[in-house]
Protein backbone atom coordinates (compact mmCIF):
# COMPACT_ATOMS: atom_id res chain seq x y z
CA UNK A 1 -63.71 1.11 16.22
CA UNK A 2 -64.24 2.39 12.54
CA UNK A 3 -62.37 0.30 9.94
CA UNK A 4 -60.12 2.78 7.69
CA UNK A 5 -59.35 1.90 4.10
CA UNK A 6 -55.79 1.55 2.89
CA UNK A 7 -56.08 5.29 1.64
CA UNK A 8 -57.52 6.58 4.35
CA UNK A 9 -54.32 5.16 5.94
CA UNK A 10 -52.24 6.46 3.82
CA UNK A 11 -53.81 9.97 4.04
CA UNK A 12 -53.10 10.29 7.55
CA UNK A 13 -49.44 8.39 7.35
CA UNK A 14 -48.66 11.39 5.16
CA UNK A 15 -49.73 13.93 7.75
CA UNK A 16 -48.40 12.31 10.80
CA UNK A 17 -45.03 11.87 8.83
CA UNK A 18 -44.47 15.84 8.03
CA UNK A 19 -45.81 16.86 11.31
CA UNK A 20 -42.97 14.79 12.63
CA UNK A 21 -40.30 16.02 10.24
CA UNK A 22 -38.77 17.85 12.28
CA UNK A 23 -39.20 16.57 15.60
CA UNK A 24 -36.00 16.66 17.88
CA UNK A 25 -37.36 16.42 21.73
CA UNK A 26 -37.35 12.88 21.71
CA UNK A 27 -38.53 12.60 25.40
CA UNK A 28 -40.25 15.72 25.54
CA UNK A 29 -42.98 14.49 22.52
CA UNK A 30 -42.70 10.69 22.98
CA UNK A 31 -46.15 10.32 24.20
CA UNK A 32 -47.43 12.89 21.64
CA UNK A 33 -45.83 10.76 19.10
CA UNK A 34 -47.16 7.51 19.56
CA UNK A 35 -50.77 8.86 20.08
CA UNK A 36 -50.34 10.48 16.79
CA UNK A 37 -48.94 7.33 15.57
CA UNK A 38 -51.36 4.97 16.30
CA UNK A 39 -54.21 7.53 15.54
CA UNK A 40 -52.69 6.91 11.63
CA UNK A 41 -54.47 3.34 11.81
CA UNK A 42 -57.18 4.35 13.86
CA UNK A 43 -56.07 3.01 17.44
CA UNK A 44 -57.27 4.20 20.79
CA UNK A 45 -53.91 4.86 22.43
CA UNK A 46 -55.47 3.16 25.66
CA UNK A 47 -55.76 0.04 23.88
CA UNK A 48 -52.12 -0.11 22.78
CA UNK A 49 -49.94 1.41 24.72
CA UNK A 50 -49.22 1.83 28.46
CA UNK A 51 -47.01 4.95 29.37
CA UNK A 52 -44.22 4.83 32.46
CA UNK A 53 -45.79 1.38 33.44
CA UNK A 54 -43.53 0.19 36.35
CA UNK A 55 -42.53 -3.69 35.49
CA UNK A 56 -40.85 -6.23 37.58
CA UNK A 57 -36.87 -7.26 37.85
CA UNK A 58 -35.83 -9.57 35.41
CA UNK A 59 -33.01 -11.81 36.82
CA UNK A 60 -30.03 -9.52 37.15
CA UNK A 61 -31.58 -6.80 34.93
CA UNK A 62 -33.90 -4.17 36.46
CA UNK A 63 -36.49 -2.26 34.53
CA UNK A 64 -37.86 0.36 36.15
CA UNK A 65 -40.05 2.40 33.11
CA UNK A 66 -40.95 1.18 29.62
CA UNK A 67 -42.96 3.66 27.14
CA UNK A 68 -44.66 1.27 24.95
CA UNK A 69 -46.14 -2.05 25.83
């Protein structure tokens, strides 16, 4: 993994923010998004985040999906 500098950083924050201006499919981009996102520090998504992992019941609560681990 390359190490970015702060305005490298900022660079791509910029970019990721106005390609996301406008964004209103919340569900339909969500996994777009948070690529993009952590692609703005330089993150493999792999290493970060876990898409419609199943998890187990909690007590009384059941979880069935979560989008970001």
């Amino acid at each position: 993994m390359t190490t970015l500098t702060l305005n490298e950083i900022r660079i791509r924050a910029a970019a990721f923010a106005k390609e996301f201006a406008d964004a209103t499919r919340e569900n339909a981009e969500s996994q777009i998004f948070w690529h993009e996102f952590f692609q703005v520090f330089g993150l493999p998504k792999r290493r970060v985040v876990s898409f419609e992992k199943n998890v187990q019941k909690l007590g009384m609560l059941c979880i069935t999906r979560c989008e970001c681990v």
